[in-house]
PDB file of N, CA and C in Angstrom:
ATOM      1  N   UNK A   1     -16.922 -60.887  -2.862  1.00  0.00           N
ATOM      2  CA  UNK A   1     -16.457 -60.809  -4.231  1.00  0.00           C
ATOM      3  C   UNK A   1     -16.225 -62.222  -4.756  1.00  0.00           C
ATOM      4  N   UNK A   2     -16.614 -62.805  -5.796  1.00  0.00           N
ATOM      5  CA  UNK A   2     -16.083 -63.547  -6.809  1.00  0.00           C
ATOM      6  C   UNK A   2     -15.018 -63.869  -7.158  1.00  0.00           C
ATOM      7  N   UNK A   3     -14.774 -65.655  -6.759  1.00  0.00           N
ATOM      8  CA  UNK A   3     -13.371 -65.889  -6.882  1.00  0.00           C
ATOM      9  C   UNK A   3     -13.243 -66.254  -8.487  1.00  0.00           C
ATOM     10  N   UNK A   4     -12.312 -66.138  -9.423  1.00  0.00           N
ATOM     11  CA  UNK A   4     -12.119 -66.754 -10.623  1.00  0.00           C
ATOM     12  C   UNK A   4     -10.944 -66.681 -10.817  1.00  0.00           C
ATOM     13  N   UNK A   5     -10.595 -67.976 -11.949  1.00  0.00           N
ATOM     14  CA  UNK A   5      -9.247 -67.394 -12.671  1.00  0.00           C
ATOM     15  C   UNK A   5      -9.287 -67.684 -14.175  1.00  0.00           C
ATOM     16  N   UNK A   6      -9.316 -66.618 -14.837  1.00  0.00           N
ATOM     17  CA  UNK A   6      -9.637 -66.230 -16.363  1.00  0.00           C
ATOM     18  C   UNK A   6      -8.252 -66.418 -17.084  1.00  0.00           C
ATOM     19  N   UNK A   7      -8.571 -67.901 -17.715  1.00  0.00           N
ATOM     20  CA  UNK A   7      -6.908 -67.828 -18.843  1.00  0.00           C
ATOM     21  C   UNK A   7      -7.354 -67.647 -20.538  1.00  0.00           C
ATOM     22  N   UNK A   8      -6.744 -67.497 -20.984  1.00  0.00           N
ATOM     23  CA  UNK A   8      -6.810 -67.371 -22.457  1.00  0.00           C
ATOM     24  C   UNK A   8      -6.065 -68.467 -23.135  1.00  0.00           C
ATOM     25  N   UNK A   9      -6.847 -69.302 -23.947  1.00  0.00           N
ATOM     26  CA  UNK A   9      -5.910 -70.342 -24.837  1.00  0.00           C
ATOM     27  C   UNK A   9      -5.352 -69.967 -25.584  1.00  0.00           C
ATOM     28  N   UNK A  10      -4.078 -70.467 -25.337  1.00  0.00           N
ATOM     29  CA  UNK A  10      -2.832 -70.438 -26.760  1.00  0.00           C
ATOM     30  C   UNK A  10      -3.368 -70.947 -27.715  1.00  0.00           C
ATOM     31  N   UNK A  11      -3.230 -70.427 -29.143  1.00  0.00           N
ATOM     32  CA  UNK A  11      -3.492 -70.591 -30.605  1.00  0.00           C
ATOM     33  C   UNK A  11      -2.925 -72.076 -30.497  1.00  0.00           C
ATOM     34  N   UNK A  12      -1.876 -72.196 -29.494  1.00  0.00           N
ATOM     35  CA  UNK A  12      -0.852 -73.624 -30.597  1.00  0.00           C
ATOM     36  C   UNK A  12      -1.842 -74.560 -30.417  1.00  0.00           C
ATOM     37  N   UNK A  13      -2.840 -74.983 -29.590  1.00  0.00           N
ATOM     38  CA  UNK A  13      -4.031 -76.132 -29.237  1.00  0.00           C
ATOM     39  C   UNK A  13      -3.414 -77.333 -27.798  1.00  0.00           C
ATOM     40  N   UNK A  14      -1.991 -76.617 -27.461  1.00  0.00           N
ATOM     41  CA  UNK A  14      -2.029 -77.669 -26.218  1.00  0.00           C
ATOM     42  C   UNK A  14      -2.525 -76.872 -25.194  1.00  0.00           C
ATOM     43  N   UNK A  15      -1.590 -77.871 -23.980  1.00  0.00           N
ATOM     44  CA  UNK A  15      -2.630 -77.141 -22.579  1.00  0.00           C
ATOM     45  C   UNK A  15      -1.908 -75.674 -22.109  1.00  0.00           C
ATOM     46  N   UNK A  16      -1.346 -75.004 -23.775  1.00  0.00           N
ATOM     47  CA  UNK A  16      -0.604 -73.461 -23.036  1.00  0.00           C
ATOM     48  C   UNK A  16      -2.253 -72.811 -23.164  1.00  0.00           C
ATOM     49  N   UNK A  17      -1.383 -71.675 -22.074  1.00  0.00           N
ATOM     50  CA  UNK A  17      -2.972 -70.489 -21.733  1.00  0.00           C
ATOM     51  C   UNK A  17      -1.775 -69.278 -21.313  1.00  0.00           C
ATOM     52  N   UNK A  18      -2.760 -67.745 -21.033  1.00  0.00           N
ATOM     53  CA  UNK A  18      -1.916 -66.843 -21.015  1.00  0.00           C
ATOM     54  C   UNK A  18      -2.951 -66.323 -19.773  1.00  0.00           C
ATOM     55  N   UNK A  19      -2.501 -65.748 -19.156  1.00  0.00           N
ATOM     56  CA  UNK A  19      -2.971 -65.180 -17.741  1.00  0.00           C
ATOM     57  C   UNK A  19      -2.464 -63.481 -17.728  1.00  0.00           C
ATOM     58  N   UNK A  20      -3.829 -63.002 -17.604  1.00  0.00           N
ATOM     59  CA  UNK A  20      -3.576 -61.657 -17.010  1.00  0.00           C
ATOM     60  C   UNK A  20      -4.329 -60.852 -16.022  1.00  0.00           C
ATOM     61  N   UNK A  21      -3.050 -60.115 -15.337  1.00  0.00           N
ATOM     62  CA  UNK A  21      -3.927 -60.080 -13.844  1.00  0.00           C
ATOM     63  C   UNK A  21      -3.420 -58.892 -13.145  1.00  0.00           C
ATOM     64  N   UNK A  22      -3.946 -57.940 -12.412  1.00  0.00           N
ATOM     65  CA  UNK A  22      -2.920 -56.685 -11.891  1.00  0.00           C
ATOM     66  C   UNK A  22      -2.465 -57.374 -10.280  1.00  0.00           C
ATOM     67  N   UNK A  23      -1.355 -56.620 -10.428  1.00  0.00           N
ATOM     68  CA  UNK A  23      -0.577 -56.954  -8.842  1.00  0.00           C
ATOM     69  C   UNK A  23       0.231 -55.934  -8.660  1.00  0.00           C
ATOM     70  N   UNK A  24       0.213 -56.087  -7.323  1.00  0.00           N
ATOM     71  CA  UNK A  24       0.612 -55.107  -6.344  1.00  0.00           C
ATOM     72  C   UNK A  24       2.460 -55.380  -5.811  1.00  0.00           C
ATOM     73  N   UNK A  25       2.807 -53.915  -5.783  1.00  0.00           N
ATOM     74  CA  UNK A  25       4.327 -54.625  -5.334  1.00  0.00           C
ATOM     75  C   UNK A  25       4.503 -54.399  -4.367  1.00  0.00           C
ATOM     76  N   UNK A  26       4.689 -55.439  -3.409  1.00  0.00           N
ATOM     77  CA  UNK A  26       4.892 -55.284  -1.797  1.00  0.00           C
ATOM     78  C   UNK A  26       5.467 -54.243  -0.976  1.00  0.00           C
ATOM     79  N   UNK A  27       6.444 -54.379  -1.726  1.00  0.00           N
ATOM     80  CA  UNK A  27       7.786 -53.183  -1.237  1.00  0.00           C
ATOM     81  C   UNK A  27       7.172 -51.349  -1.568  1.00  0.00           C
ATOM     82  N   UNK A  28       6.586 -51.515  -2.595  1.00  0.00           N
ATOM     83  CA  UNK A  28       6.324 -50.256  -2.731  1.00  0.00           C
ATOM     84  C   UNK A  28       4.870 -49.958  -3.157  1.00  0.00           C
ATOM     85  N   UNK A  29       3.750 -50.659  -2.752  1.00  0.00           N
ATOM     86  CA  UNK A  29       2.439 -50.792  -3.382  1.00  0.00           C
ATOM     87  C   UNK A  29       2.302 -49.905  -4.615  1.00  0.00           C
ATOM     88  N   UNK A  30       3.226 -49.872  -5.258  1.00  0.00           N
ATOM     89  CA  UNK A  30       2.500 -49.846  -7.373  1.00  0.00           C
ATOM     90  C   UNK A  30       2.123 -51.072  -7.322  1.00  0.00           C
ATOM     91  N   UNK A  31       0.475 -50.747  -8.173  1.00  0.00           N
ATOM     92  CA  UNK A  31       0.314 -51.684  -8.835  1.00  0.00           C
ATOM     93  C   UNK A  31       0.650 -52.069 -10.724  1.00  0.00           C
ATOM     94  N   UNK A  32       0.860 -52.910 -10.773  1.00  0.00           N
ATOM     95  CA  UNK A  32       1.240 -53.603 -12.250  1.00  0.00           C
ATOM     96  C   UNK A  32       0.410 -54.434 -12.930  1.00  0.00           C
ATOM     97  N   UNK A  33       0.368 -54.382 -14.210  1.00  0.00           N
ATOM     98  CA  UNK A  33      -0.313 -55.222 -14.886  1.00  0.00           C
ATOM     99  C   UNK A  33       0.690 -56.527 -15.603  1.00  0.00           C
ATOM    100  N   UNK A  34       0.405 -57.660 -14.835  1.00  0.00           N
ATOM    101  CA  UNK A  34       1.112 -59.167 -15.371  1.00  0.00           C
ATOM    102  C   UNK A  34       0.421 -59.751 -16.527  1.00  0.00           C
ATOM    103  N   UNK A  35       1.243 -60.406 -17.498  1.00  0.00           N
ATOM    104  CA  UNK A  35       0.610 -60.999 -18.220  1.00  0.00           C
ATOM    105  C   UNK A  35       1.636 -62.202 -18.585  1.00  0.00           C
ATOM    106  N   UNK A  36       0.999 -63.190 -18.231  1.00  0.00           N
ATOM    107  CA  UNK A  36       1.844 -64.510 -18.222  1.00  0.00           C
ATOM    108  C   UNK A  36       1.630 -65.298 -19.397  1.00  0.00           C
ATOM    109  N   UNK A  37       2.227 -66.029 -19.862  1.00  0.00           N
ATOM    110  CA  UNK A  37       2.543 -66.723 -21.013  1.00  0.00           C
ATOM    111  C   UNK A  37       2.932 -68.744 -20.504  1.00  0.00           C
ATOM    112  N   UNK A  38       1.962 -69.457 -20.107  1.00  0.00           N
ATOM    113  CA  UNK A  38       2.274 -70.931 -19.618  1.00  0.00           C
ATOM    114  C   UNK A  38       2.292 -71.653 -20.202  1.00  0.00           C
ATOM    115  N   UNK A  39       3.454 -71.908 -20.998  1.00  0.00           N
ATOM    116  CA  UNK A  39       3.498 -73.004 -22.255  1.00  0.00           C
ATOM    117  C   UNK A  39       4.941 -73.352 -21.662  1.00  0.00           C
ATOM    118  N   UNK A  40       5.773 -74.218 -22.973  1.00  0.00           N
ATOM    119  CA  UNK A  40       7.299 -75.037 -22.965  1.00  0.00           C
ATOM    120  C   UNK A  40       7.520 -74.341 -21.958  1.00  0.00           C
ATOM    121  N   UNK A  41       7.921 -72.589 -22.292  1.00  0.00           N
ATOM    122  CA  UNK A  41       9.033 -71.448 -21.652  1.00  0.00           C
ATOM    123  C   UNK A  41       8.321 -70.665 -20.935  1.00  0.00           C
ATOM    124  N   UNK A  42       8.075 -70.791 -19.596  1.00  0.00           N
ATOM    125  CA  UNK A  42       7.020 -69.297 -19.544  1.00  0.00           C
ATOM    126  C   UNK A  42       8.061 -68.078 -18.926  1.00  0.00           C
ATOM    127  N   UNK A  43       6.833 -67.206 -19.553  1.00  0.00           N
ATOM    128  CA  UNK A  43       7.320 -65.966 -19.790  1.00  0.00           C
ATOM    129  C   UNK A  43       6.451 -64.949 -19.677  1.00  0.00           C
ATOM    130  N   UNK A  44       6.956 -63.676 -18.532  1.00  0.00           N
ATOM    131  CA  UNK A  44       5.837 -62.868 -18.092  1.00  0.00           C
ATOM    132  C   UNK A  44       6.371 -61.808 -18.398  1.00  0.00           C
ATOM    133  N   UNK A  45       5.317 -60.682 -18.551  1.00  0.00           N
ATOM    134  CA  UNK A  45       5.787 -59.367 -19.055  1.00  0.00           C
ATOM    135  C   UNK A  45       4.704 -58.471 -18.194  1.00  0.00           C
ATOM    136  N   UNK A  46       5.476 -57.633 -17.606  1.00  0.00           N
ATOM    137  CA  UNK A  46       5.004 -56.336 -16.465  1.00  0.00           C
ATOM    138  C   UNK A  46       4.643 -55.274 -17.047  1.00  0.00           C
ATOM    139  N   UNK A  47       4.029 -54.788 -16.691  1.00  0.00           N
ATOM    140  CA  UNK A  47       3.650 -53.397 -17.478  1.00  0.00           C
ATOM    141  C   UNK A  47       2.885 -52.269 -16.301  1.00  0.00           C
ATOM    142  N   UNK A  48       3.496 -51.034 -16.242  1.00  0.00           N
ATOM    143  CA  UNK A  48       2.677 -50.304 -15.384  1.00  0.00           C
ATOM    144  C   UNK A  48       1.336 -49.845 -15.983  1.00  0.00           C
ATOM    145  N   UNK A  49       0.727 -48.761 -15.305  1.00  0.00           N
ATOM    146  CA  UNK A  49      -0.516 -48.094 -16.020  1.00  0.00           C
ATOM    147  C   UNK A  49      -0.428 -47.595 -17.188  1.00  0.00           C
ATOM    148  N   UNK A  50       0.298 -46.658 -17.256  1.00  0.00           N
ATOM    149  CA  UNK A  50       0.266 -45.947 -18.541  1.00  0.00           C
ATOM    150  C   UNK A  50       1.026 -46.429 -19.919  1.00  0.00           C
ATOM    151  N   UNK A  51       2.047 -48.019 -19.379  1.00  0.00           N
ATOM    152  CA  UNK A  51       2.053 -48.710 -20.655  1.00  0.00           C
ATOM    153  C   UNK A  51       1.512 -49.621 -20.760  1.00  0.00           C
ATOM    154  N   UNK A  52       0.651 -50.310 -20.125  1.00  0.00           N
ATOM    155  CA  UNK A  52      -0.659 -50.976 -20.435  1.00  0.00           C
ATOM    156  C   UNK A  52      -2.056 -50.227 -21.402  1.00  0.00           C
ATOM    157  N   UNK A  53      -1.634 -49.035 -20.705  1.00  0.00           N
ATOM    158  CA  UNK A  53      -2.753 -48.597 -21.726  1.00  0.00           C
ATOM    159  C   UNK A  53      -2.795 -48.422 -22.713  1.00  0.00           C
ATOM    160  N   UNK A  54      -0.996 -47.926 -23.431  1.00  0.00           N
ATOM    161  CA  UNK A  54      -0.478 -47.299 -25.061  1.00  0.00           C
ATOM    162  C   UNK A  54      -0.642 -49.226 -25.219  1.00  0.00           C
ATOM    163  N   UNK A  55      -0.382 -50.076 -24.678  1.00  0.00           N
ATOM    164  CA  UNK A  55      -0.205 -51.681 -25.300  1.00  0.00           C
ATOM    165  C   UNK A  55      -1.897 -52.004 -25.476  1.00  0.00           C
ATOM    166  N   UNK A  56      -2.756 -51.805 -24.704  1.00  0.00           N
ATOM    167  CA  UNK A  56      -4.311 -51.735 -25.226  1.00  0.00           C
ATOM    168  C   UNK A  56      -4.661 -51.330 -26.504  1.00  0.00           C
ATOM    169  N   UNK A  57      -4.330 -49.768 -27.064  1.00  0.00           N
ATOM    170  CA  UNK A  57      -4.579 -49.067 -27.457  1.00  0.00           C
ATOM    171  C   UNK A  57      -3.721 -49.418 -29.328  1.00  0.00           C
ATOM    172  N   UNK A  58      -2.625 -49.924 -29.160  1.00  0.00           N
ATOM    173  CA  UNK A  58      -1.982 -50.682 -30.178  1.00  0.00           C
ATOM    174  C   UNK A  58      -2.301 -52.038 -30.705  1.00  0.00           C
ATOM    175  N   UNK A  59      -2.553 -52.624 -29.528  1.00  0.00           N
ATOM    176  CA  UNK A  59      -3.172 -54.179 -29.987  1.00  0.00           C
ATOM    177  C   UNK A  59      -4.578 -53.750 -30.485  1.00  0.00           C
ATOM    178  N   UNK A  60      -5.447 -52.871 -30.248  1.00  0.00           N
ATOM    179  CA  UNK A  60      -7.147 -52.799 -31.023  1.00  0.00           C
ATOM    180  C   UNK A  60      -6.765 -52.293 -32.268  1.00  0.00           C
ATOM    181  N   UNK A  61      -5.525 -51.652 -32.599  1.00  0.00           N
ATOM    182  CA  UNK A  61      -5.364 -50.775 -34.206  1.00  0.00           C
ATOM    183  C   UNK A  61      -4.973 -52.099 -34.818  1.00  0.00           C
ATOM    184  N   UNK A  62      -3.970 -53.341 -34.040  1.00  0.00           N
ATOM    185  CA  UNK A  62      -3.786 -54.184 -34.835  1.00  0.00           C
ATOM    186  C   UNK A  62      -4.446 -55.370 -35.121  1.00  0.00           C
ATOM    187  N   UNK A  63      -5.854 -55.304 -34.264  1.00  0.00           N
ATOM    188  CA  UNK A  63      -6.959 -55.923 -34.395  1.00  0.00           C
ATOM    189  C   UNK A  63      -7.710 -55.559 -35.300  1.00  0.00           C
ATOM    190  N   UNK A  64      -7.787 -54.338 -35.323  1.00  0.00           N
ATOM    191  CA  UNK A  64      -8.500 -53.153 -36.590  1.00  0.00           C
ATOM    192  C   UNK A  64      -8.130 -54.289 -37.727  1.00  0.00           C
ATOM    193  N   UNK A  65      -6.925 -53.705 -38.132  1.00  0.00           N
ATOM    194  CA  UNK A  65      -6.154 -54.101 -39.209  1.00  0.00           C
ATOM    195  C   UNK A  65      -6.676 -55.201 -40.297  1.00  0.00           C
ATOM    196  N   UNK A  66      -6.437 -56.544 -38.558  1.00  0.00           N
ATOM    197  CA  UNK A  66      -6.898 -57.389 -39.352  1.00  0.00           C
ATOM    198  C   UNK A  66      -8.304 -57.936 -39.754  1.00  0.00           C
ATOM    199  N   UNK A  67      -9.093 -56.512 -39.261  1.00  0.00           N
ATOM    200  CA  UNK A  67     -10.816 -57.094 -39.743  1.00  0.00           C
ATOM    201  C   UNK A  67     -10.873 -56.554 -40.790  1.00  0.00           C
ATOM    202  N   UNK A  68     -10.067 -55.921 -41.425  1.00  0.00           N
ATOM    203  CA  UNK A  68     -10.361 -54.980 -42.392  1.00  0.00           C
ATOM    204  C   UNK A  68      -9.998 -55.680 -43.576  1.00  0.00           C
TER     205      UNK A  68
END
């Protein structure tokens, strides 16, 4: 398999990027969906399956939005 690591640039234009990635929890193998935030403050936000998916599913209506 293919090693990579896929960041997304921050709008602000420095060297912030946002990282997202699923992981596993040791203690109890759920897996989670991380999504990191590496700028001034970082800041990560967890999300299991089924609210990753309603947060998918909200961010494309508010993508909608703004093509419209």
């Amino acid at each position: 398999m293919a090693k990579y690591d896929l960041k997304f640039l921050d709008a602000t234009g420095d060297n912030s990027h946002i990282k997202c990635e699923s992981v596993e929890d040791p203690d109890t193998g759920e897996e989670f969906i991380c999504i990191a935030s590496f700028n001034h403050g970082n800041t990560v936000v967890w999300l299991d399956k089924s609210t990753a998916i309603k947060f998918a599913k909200t961010l494309r209506t508010e993508i909608n939005k703004i093509q419209d």
